[in-house]
Protein backbone atom coordinates (compact mmCIF):
# COMPACT_ATOMS: atom_id res chain seq x y z
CA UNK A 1 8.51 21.82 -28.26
CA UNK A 2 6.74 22.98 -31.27
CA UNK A 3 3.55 24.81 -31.95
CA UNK A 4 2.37 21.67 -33.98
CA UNK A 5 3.43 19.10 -30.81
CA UNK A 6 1.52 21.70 -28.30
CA UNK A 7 -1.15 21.48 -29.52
CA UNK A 8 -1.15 17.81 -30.17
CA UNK A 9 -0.98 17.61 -26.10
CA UNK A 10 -3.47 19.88 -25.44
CA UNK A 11 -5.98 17.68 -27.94
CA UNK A 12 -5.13 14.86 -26.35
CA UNK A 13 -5.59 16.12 -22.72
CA UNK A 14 -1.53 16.08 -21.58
CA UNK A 15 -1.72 19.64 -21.43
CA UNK A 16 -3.74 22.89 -19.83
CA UNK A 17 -2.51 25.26 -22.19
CA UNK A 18 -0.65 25.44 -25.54
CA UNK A 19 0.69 28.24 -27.50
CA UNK A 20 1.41 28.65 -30.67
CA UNK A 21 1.40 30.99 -33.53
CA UNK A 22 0.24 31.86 -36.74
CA UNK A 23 0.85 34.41 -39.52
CA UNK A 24 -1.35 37.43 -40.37
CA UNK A 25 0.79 39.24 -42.55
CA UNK A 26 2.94 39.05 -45.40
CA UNK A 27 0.70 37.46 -47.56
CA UNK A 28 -2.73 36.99 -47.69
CA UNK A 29 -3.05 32.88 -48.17
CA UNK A 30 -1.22 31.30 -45.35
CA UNK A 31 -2.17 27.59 -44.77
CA UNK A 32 -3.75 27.42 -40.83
CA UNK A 33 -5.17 24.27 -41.27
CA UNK A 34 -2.72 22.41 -39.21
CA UNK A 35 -2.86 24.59 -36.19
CA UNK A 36 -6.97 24.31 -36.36
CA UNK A 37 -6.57 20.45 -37.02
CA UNK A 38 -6.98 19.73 -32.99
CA UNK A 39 -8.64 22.55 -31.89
CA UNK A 40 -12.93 22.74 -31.68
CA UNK A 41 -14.96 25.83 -31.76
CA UNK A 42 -16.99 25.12 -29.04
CA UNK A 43 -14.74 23.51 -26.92
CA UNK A 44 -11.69 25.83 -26.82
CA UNK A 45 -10.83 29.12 -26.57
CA UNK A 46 -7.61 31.42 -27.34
CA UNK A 47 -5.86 33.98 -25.19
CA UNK A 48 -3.70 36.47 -26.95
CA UNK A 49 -0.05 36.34 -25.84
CA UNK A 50 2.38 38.48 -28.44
CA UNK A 51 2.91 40.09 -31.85
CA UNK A 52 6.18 39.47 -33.74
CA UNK A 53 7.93 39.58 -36.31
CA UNK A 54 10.05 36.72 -37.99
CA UNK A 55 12.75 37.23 -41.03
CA UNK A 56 15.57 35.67 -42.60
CA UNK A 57 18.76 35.97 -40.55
CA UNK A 58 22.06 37.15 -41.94
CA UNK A 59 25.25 38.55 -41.11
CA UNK A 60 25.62 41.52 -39.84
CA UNK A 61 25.30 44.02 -42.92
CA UNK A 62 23.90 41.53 -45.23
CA UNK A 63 26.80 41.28 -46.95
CA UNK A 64 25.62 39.12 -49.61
CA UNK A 65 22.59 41.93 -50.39
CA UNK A 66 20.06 38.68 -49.45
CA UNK A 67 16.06 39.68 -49.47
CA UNK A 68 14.53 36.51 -50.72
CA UNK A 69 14.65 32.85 -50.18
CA UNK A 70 15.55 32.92 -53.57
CA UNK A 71 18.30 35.26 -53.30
CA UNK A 72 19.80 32.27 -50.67
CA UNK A 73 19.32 29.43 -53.60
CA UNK A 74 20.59 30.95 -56.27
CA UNK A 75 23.43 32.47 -54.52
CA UNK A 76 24.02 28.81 -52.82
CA UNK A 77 24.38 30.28 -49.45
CA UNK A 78 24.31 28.02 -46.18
CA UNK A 79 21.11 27.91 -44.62
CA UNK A 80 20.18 26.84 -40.98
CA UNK A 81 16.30 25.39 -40.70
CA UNK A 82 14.01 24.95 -38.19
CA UNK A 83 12.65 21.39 -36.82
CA UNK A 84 9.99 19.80 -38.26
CA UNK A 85 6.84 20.02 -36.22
CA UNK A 86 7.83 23.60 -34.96
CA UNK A 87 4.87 26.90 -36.15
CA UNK A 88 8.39 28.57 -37.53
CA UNK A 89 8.84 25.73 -39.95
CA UNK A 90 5.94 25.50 -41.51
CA UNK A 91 6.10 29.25 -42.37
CA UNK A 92 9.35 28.52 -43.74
CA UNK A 93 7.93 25.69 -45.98
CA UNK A 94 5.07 27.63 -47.42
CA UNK A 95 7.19 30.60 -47.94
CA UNK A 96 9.55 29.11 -50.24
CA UNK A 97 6.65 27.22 -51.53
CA UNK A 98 5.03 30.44 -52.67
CA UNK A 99 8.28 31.43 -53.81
CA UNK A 100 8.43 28.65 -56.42
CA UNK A 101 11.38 27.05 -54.87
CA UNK A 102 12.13 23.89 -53.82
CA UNK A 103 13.64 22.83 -51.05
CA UNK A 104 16.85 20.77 -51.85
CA UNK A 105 17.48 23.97 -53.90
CA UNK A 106 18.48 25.12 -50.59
CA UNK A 107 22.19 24.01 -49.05
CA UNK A 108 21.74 23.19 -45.64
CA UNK A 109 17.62 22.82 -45.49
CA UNK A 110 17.56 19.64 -43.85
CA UNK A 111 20.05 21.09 -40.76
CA UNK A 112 17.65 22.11 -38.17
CA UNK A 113 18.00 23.96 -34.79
CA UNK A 114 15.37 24.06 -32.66
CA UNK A 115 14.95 27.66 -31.42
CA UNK A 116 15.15 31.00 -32.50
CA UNK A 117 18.38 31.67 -30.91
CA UNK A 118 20.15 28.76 -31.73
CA UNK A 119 19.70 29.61 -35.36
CA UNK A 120 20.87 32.92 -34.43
CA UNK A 121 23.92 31.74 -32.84
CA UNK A 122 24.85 29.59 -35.94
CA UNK A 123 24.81 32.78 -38.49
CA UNK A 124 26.86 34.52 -36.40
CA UNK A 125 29.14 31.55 -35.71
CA UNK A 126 29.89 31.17 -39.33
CA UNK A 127 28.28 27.96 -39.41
CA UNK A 128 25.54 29.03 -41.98
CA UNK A 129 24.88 32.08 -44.37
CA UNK A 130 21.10 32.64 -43.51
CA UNK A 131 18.56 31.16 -41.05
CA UNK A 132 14.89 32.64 -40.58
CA UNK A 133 13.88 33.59 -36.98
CA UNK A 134 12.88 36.40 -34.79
CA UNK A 135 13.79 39.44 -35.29
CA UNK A 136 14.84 39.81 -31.62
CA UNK A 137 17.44 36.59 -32.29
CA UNK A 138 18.79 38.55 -35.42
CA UNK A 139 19.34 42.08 -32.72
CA UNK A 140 20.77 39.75 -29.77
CA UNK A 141 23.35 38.72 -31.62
CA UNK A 142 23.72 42.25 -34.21
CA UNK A 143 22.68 40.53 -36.74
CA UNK A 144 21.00 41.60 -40.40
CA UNK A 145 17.12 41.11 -40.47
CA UNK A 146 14.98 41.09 -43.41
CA UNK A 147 11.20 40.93 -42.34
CA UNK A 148 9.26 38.50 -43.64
CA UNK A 149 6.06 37.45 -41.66
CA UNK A 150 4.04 39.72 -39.28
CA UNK A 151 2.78 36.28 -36.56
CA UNK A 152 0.58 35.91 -33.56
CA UNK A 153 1.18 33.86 -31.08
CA UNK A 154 -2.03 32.11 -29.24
CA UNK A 155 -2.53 30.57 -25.67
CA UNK A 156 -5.06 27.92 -26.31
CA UNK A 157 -7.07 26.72 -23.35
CA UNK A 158 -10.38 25.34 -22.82
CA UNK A 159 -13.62 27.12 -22.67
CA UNK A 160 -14.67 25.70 -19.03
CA UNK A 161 -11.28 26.65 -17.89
CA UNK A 162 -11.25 30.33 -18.41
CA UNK A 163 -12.56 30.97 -15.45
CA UNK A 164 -10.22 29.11 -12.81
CA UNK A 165 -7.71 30.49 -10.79
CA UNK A 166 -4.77 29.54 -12.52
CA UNK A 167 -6.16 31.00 -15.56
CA UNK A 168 -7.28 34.23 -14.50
CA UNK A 169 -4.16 35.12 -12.98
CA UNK A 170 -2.15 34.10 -16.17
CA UNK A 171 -4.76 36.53 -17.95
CA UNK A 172 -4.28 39.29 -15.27
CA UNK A 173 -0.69 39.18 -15.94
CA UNK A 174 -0.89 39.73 -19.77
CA UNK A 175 -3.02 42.49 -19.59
CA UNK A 176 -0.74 44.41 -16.50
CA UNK A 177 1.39 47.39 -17.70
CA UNK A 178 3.82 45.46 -16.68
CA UNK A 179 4.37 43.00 -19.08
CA UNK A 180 3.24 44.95 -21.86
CA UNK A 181 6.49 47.21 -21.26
CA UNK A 182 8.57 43.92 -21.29
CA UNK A 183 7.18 42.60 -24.42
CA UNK A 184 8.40 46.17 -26.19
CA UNK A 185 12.05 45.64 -24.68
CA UNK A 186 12.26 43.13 -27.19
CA UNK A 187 12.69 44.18 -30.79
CA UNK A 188 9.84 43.14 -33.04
CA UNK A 189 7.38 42.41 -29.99
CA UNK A 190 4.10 43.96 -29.12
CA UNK A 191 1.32 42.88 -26.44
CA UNK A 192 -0.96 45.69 -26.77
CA UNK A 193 -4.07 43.20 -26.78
CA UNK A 194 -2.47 40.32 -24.83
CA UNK A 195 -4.94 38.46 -22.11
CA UNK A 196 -7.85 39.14 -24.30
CA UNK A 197 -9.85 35.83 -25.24
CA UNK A 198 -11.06 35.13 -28.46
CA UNK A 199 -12.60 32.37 -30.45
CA UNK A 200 -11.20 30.18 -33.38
CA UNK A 201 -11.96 32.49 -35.73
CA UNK A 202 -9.38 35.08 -34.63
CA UNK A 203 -6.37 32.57 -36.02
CA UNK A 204 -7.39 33.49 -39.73
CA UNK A 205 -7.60 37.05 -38.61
């Protein structure tokens, strides 16, 4: 399920909790509006989950010297997408937005996988050129990684439930050493301020 389906649950009350994620770095005018679109200020509240970091996907060495999405189009390299609907996606489409470029420029844009390591699995399959995933996906399968987007990833809930059980222990467990140590296992990962809750305003943070 995508970030954008998520939270389209948790607006409509089919759902407790939703994550999702959003960019904070790479470039300073990332579109949010779509992950705010079902979310209210007074109603809602976030809990921080992870830091990552999300990249274009090649084979191992980057043979083909790639560091752009442009560098994929005019090269006419194979590229795996993401679903439509999915937080990934829509970083994809602004990207190569900003970069001037359109889509059917791309070979391959409308083939979609949906998750990180399925895209993986198809560069290193020989089934496409490039994707654009996690970085962790790219080292799982010793993969190139060009870095991209710096993204945080979001637990929405709402405000009145903060304070049940279920929720408290789901906060307890973000903020134990524990799982801040796991997070790091994974390359591109950090969790040093997961369980902490915040309000709307942290997504254009």
């Amino acid at each position: 399920m995508g970030s954008l389906h998520a939270l389209k649950e948790f607006a409509e009350g089919r759902a407790d909790v939703a994550g999702f994620h959003v960019p904070i770095a790479g470039r300073t005018d990332w579109d949010r509006s779509l992950m705010l679109r079902g979310l209210r200020a007074r109603r809602d509240r976030l809990i921080r989950f992870v830091d990552r970091d999300q990249g274009l996907i090649l084979p191992h060495g980057n043979p083909m010297q790639v560091k752009t999405f442009r560098d994929i189009a005019s090269q006419r390299l194979r590229f795996i997408n993401r679903q439509r609907g999915s937080g990934t996606r829509l970083v994809i489409d602004q990207l190569i937005a900003h970069g001037d470029i359109d889509g059917s420029e791309i070979i391959g844009y409308g083939n979609e996988e949906f998750t990180h390591r399925a895209v993986a699995a198809t560069v290193a399959s020989g089934g496409a050129d490039a994707g654009f995933g996690l970085r962790a996906a790219a080292a799982e399968h010793r993969l190139a990684f060009i870095p991209l987007v710096r993204e945080r990833y979001f637990l929405a809930v709402r405000a009145k439930a903060v304070e049940k059980t279920a929720v408290t222990r789901l906060i307890q467990a973000l903020r134990s050493p524990m799982f801040i140590r796991s997070a790091r296992g994974f390359p591109g990962y950090r969790a040093d301020a997961a369980g902490s809750i915040v309000g709307l305003d942290a997504i254009g943070a």
